[in-house]
PDB file of N, CA and C in Angstrom:
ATOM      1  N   UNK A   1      43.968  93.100  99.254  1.00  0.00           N
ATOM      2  CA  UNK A   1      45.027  92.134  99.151  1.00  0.00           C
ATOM      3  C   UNK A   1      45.059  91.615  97.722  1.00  0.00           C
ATOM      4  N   UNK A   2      46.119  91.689  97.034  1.00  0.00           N
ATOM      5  CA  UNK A   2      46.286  91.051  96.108  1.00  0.00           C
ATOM      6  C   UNK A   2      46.689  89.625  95.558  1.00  0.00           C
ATOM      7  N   UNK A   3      45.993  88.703  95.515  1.00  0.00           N
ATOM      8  CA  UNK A   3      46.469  86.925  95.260  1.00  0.00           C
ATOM      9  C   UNK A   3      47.016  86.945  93.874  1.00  0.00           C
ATOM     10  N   UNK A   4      48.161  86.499  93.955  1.00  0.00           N
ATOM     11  CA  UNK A   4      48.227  85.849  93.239  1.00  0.00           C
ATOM     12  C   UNK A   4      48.242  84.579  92.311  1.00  0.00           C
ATOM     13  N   UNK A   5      47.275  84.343  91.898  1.00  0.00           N
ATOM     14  CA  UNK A   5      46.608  83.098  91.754  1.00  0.00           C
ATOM     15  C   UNK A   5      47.120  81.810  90.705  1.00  0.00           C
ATOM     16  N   UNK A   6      48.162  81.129  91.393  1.00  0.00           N
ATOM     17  CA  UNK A   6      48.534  80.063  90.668  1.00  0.00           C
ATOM     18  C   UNK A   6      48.008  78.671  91.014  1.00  0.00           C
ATOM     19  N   UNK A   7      48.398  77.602  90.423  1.00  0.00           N
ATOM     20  CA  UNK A   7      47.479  76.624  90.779  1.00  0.00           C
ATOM     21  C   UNK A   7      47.403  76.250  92.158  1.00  0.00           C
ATOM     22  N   UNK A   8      48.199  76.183  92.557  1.00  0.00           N
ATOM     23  CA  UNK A   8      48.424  75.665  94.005  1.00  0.00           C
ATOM     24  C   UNK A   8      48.900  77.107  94.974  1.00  0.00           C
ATOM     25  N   UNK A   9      47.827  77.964  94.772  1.00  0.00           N
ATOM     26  CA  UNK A   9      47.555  79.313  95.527  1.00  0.00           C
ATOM     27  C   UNK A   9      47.264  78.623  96.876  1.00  0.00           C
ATOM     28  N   UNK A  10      47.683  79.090  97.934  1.00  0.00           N
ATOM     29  CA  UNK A  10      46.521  78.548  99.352  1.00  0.00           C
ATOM     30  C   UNK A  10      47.190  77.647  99.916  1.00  0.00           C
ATOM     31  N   UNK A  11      48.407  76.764  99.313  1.00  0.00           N
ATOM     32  CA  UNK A  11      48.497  75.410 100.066  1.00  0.00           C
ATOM     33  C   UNK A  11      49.650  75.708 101.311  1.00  0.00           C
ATOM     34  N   UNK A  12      48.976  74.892 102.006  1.00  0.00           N
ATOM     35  CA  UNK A  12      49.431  75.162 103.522  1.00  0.00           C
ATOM     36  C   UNK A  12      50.928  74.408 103.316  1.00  0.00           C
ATOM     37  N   UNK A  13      51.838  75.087 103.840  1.00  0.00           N
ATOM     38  CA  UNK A  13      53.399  74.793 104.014  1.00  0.00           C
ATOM     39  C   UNK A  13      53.915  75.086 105.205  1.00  0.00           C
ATOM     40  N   UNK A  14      55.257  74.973 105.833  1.00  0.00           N
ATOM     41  CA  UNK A  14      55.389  75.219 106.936  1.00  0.00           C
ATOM     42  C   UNK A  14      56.309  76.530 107.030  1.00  0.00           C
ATOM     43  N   UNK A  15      55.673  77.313 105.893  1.00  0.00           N
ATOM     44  CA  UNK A  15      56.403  78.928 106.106  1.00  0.00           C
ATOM     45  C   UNK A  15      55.577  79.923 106.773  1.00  0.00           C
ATOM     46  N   UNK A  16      56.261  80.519 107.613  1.00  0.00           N
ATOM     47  CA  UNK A  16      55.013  81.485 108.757  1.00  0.00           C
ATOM     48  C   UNK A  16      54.827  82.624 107.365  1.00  0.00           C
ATOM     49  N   UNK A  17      54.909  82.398 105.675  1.00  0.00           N
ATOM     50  CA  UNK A  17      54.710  83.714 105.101  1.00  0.00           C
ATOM     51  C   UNK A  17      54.217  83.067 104.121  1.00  0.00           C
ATOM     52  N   UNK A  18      53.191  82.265 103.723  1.00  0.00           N
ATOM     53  CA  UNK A  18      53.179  81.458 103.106  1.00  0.00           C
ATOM     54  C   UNK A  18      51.583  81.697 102.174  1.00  0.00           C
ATOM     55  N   UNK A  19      50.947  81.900 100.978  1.00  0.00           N
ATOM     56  CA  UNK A  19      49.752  82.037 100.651  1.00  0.00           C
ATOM     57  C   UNK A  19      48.737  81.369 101.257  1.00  0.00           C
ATOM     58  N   UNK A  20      48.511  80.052 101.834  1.00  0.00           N
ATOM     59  CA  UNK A  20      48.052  79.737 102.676  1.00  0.00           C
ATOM     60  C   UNK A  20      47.551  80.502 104.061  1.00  0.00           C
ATOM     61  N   UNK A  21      48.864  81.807 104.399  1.00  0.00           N
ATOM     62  CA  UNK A  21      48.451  82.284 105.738  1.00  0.00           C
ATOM     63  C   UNK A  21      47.609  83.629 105.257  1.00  0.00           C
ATOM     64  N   UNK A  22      48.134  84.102 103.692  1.00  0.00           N
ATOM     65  CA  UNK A  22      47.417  84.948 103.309  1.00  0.00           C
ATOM     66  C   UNK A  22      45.954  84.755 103.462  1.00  0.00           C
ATOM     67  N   UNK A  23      45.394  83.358 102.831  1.00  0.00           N
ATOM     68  CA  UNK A  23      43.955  83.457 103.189  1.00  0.00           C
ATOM     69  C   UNK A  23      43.475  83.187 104.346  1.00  0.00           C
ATOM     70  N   UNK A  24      44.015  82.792 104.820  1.00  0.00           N
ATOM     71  CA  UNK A  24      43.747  82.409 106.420  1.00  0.00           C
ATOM     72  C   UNK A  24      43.440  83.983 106.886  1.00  0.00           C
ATOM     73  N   UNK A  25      44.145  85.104 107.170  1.00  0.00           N
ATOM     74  CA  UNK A  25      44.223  86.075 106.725  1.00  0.00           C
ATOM     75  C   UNK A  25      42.861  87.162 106.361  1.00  0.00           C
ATOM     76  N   UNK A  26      43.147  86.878 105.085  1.00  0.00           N
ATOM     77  CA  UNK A  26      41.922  87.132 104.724  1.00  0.00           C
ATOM     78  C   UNK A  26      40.469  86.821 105.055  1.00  0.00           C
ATOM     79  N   UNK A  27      40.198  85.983 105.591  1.00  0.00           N
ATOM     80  CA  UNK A  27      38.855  84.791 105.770  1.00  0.00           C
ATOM     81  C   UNK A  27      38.910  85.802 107.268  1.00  0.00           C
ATOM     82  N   UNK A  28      39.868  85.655 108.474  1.00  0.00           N
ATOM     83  CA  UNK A  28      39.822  86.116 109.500  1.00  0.00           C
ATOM     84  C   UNK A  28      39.487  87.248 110.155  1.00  0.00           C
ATOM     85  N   UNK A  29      40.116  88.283 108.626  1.00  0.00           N
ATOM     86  CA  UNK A  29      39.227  89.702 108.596  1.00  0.00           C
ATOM     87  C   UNK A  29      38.906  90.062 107.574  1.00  0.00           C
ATOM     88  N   UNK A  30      37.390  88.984 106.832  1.00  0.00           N
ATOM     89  CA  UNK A  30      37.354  89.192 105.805  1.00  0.00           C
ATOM     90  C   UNK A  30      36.095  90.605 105.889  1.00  0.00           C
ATOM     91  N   UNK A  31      35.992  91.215 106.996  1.00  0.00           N
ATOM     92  CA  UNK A  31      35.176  92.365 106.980  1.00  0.00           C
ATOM     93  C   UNK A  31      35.880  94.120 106.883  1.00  0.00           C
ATOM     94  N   UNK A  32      37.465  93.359 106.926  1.00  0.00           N
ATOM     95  CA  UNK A  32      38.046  94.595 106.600  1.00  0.00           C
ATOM     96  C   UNK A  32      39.108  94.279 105.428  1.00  0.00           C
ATOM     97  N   UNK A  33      39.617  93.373 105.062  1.00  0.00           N
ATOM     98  CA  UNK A  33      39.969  93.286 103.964  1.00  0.00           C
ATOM     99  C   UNK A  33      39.364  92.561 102.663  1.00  0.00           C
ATOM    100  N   UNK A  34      39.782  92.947 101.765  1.00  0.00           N
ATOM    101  CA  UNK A  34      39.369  92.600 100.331  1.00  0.00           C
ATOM    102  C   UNK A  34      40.330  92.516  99.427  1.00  0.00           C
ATOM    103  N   UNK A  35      40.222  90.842  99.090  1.00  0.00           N
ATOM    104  CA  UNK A  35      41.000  90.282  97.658  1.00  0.00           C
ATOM    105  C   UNK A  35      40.705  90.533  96.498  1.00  0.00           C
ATOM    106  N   UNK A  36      41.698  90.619  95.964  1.00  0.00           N
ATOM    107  CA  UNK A  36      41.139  91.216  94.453  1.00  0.00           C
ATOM    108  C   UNK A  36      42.335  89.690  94.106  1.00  0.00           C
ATOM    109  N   UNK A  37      41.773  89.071  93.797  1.00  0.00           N
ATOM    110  CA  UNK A  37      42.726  87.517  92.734  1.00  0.00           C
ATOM    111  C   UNK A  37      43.091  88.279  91.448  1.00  0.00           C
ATOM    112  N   UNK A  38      44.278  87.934  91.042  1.00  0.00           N
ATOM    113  CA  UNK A  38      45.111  87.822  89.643  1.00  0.00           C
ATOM    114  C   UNK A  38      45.219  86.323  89.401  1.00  0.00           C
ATOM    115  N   UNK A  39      44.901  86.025  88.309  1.00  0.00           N
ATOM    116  CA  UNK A  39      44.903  84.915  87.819  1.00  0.00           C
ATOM    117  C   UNK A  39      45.750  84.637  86.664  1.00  0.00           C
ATOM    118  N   UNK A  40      46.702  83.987  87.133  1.00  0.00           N
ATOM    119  CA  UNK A  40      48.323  84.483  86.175  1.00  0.00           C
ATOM    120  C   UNK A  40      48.594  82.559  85.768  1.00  0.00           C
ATOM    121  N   UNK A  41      47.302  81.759  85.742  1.00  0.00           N
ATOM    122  CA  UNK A  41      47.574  80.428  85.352  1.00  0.00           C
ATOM    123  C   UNK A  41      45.954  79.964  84.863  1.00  0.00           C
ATOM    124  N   UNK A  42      46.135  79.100  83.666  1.00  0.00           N
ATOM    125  CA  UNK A  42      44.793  78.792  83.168  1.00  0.00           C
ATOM    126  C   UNK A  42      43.605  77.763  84.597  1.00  0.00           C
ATOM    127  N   UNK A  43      44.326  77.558  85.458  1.00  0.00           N
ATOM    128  CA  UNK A  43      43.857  77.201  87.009  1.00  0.00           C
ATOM    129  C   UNK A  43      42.909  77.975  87.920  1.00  0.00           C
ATOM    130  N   UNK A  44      41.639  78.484  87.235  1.00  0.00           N
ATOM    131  CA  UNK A  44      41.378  78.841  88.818  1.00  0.00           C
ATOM    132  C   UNK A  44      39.797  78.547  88.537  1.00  0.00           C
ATOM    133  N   UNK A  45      39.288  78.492  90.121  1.00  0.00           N
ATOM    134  CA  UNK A  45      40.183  79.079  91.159  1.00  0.00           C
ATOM    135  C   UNK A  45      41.657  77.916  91.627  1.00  0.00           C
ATOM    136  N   UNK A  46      42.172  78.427  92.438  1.00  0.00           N
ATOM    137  CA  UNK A  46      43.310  77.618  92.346  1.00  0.00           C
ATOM    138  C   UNK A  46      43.159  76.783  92.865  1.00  0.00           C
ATOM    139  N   UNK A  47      43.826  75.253  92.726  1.00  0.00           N
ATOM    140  CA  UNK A  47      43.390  73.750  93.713  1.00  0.00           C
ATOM    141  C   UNK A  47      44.512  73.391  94.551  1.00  0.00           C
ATOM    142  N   UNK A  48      44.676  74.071  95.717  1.00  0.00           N
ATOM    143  CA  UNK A  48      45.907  73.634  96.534  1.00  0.00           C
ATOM    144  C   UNK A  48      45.885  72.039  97.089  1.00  0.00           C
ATOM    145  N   UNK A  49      46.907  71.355  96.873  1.00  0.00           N
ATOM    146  CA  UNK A  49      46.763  70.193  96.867  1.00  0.00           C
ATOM    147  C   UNK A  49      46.181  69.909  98.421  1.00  0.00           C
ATOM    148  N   UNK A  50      46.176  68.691  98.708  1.00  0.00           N
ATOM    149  CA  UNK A  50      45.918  68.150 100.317  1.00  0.00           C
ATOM    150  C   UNK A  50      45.448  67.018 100.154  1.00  0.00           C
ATOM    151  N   UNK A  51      45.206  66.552 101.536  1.00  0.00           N
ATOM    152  CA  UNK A  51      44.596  64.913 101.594  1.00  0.00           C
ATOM    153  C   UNK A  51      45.421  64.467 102.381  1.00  0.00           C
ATOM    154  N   UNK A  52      45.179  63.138 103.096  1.00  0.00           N
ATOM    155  CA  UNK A  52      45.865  62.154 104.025  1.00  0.00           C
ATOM    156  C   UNK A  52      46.962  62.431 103.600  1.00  0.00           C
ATOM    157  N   UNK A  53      47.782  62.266 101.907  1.00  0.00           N
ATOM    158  CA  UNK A  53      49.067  62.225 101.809  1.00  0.00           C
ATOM    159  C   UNK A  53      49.548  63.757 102.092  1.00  0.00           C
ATOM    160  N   UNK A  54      49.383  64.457 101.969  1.00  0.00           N
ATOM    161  CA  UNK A  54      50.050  65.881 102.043  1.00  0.00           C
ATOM    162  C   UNK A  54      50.969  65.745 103.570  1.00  0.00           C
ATOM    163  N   UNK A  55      51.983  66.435 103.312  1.00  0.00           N
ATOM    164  CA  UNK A  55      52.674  66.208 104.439  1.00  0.00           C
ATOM    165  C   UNK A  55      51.903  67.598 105.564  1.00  0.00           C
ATOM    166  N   UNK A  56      51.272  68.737 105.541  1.00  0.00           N
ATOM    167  CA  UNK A  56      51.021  69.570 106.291  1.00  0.00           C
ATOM    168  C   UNK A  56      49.561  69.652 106.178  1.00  0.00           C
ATOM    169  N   UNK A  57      48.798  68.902 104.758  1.00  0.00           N
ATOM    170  CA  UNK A  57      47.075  69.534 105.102  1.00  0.00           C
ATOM    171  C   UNK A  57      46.571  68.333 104.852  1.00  0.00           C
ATOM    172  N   UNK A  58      46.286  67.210 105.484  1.00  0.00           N
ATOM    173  CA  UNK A  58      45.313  66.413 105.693  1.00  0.00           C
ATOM    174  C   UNK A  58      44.096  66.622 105.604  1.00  0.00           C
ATOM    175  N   UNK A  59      43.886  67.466 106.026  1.00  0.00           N
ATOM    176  CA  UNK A  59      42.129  67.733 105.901  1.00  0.00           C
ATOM    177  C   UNK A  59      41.778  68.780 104.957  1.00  0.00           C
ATOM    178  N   UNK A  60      42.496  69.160 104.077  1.00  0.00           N
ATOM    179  CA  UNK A  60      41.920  70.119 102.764  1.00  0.00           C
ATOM    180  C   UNK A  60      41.409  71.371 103.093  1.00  0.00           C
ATOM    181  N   UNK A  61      42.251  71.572 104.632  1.00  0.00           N
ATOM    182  CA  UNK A  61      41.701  73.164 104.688  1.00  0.00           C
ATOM    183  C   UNK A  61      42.105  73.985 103.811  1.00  0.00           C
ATOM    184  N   UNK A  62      42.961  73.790 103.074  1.00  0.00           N
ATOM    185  CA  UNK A  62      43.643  75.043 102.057  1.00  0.00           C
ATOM    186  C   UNK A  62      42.690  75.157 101.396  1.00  0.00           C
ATOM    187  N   UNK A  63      41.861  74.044 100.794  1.00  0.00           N
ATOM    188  CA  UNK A  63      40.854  73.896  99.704  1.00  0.00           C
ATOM    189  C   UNK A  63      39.536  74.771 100.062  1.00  0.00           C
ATOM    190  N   UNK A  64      39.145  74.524 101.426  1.00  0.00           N
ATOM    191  CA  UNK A  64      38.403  75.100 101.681  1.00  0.00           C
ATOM    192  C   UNK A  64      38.113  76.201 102.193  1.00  0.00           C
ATOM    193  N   UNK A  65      39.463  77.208 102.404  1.00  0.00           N
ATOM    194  CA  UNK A  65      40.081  78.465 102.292  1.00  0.00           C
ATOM    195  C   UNK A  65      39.503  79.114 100.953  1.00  0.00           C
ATOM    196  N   UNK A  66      40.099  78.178 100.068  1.00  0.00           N
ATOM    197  CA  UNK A  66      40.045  79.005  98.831  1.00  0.00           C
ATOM    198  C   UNK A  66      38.099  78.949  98.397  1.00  0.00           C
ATOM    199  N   UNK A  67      37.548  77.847  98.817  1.00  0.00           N
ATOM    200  CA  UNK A  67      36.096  77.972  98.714  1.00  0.00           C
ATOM    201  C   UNK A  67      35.694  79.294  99.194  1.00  0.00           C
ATOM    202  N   UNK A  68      36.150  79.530 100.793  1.00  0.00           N
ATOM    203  CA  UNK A  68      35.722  80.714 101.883  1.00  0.00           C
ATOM    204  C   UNK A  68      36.090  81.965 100.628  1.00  0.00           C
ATOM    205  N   UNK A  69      36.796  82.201 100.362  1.00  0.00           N
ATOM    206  CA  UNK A  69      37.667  83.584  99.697  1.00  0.00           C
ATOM    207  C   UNK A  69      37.065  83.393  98.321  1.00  0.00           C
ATOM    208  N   UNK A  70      37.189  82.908  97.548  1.00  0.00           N
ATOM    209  CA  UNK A  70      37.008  82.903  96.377  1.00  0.00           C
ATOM    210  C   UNK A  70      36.310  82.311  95.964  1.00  0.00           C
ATOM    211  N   UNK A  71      35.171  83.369  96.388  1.00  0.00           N
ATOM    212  CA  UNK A  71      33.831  83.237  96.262  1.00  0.00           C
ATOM    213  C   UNK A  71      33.167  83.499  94.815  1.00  0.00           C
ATOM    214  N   UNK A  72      31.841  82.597  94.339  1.00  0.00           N
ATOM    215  CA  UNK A  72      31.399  83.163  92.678  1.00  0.00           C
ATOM    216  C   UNK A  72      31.332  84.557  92.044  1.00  0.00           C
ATOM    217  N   UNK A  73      31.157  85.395  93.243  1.00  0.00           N
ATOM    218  CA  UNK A  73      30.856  86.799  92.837  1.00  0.00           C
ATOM    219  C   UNK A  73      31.898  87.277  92.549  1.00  0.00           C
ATOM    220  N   UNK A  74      32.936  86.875  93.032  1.00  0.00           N
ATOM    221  CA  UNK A  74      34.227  87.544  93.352  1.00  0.00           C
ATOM    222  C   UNK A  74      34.907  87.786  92.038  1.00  0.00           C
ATOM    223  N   UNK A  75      35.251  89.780  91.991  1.00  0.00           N
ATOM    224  CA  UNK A  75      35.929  89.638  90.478  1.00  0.00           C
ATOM    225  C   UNK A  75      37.480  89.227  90.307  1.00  0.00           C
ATOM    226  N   UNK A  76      37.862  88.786  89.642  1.00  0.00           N
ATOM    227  CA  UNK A  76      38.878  88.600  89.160  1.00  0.00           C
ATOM    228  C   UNK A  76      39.868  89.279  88.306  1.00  0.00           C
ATOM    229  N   UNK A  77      40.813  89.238  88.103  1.00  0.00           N
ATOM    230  CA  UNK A  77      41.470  90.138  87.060  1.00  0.00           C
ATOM    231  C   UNK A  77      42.665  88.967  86.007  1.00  0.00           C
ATOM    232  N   UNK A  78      42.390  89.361  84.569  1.00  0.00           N
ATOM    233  CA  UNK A  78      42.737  87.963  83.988  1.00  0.00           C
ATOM    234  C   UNK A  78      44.475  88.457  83.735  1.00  0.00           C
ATOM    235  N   UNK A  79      45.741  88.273  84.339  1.00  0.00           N
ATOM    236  CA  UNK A  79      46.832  88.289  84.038  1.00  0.00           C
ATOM    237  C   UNK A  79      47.666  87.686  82.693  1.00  0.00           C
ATOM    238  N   UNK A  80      46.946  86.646  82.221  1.00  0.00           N
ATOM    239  CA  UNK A  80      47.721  85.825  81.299  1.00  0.00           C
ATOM    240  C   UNK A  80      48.144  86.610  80.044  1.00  0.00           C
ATOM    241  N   UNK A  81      48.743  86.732  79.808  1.00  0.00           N
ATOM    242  CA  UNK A  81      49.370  87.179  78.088  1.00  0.00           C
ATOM    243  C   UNK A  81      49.237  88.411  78.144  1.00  0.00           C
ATOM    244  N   UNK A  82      49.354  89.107  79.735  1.00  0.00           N
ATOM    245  CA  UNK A  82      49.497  90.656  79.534  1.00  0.00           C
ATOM    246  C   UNK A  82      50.647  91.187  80.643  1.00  0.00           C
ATOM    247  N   UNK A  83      51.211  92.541  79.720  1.00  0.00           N
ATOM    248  CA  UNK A  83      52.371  92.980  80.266  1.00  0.00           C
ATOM    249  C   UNK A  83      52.018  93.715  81.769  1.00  0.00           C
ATOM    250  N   UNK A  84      53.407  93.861  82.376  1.00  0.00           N
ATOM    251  CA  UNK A  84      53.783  94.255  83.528  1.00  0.00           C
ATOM    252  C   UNK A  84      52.851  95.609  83.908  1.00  0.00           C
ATOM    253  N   UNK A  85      52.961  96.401  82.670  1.00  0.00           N
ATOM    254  CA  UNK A  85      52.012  97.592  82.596  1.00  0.00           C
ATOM    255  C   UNK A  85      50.898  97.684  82.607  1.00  0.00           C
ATOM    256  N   UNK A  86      50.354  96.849  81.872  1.00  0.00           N
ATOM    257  CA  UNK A  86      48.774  95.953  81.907  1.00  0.00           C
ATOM    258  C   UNK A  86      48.329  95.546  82.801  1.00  0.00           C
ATOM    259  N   UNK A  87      48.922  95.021  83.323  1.00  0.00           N
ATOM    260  CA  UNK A  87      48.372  94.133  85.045  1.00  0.00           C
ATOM    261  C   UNK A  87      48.068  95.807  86.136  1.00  0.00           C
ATOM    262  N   UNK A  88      49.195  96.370  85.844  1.00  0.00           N
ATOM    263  CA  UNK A  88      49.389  97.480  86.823  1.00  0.00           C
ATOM    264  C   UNK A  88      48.228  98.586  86.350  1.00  0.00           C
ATOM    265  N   UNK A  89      47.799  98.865  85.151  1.00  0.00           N
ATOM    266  CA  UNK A  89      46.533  99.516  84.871  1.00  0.00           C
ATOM    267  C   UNK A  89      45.374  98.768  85.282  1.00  0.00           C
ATOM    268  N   UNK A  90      45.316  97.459  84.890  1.00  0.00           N
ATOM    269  CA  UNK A  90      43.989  97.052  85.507  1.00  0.00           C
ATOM    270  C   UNK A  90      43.740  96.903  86.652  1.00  0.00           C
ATOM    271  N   UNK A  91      44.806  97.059  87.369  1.00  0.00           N
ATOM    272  CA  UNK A  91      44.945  96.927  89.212  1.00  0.00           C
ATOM    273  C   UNK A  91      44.213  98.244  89.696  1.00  0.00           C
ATOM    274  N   UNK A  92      45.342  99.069  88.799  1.00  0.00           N
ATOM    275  CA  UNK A  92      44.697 100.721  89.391  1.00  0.00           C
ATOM    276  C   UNK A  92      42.623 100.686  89.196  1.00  0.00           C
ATOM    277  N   UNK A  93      42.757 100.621  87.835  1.00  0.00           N
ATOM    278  CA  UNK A  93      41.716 100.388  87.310  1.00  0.00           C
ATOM    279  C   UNK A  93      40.731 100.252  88.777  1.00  0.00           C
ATOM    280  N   UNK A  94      40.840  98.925  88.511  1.00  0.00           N
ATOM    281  CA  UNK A  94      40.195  97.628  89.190  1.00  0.00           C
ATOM    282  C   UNK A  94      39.779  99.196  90.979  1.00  0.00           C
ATOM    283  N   UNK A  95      41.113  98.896  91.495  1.00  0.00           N
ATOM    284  CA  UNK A  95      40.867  99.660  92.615  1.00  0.00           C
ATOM    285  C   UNK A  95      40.439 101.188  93.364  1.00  0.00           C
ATOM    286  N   UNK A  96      40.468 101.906  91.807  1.00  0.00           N
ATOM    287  CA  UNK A  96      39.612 103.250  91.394  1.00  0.00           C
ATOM    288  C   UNK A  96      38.248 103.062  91.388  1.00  0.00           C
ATOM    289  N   UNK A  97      37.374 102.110  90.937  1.00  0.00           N
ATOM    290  CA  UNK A  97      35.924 101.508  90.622  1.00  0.00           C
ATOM    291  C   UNK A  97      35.555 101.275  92.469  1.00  0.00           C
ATOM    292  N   UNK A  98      36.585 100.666  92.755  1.00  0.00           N
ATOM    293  CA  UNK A  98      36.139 100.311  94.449  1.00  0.00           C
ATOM    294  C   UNK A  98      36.144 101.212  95.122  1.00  0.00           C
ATOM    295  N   UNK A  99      36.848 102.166  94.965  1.00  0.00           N
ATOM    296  CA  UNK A  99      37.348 103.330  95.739  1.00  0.00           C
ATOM    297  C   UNK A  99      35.683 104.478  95.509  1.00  0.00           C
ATOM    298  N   UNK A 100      35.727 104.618  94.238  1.00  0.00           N
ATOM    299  CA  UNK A 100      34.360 105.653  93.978  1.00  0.00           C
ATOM    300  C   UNK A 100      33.152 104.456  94.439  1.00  0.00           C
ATOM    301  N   UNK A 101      32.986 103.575  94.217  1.00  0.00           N
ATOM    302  CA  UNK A 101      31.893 102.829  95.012  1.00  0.00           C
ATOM    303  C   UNK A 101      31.783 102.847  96.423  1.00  0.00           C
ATOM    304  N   UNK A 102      32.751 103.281  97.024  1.00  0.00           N
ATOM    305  CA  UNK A 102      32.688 102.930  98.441  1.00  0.00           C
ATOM    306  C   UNK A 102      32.112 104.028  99.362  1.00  0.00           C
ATOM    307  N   UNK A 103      32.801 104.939  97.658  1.00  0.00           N
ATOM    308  CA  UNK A 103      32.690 106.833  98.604  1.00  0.00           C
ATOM    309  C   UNK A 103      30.893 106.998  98.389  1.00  0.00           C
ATOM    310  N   UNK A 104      30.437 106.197  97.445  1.00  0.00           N
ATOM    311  CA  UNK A 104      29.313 106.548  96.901  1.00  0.00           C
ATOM    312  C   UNK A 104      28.299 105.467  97.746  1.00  0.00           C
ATOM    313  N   UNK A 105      28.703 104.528  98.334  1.00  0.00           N
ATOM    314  CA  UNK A 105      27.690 103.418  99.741  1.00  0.00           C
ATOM    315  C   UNK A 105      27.691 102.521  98.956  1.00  0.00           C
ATOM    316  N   UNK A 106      28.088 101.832  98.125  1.00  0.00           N
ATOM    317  CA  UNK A 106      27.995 100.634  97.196  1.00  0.00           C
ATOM    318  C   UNK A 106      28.629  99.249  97.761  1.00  0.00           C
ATOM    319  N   UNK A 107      29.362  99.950  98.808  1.00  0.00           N
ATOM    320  CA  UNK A 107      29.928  98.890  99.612  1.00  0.00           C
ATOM    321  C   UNK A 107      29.479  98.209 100.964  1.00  0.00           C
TER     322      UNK A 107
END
């Protein structure tokens, strides 16, 4: 899965398609899928807002979504100040390295 990681990545809204459900998502089968974050804002990991005032997350589950998922180990890929083509090589990149690790038991 690919995040795209802006500041307020994760925050719970009332869209059934919403990054929020992505990690939800993710966390739920986090034994068969795997995030790879783009980080396309000097923000991360990202701080989805919440608290008493939030109109949908009172209790900062978004926040603690993004704790569950985006985890210290977890690599990242840095988007900022690079082109459309760039992102798309380091993606491949990125998911060629996983691919021969996986074939090889690294996973």
């Amino acid at each position: 899965m690919l995040a795209v990681c802006t500041k307020h990545y994760g925050e719970m809204t009332d869209s059934a398609y919403s990054s929020h459900k992505e990690l939800k998502f993710a966390l739920d089968y986090e034994k068969f899928v795997r995030v790879l974050p783009l980080k396309v804002e000097d923000t991360y990991p990202p701080q989805p807002p919440g608290g008493p005032g939030h109109k949908y997350d009172k209790e900062f589950l978004a926040q603690s979504y993004i704790l569950s998922v985006f985890k210290p180990g977890l690599v990242r890929l840095d988007c900022q100040d690079k082109s459309e083509i760039d992102i798309a090589v380091d993606i491949a990149t990125n998911l060629q390295k996983y691919r021969v690790a996986t074939r090889a038991g690294y996973h």
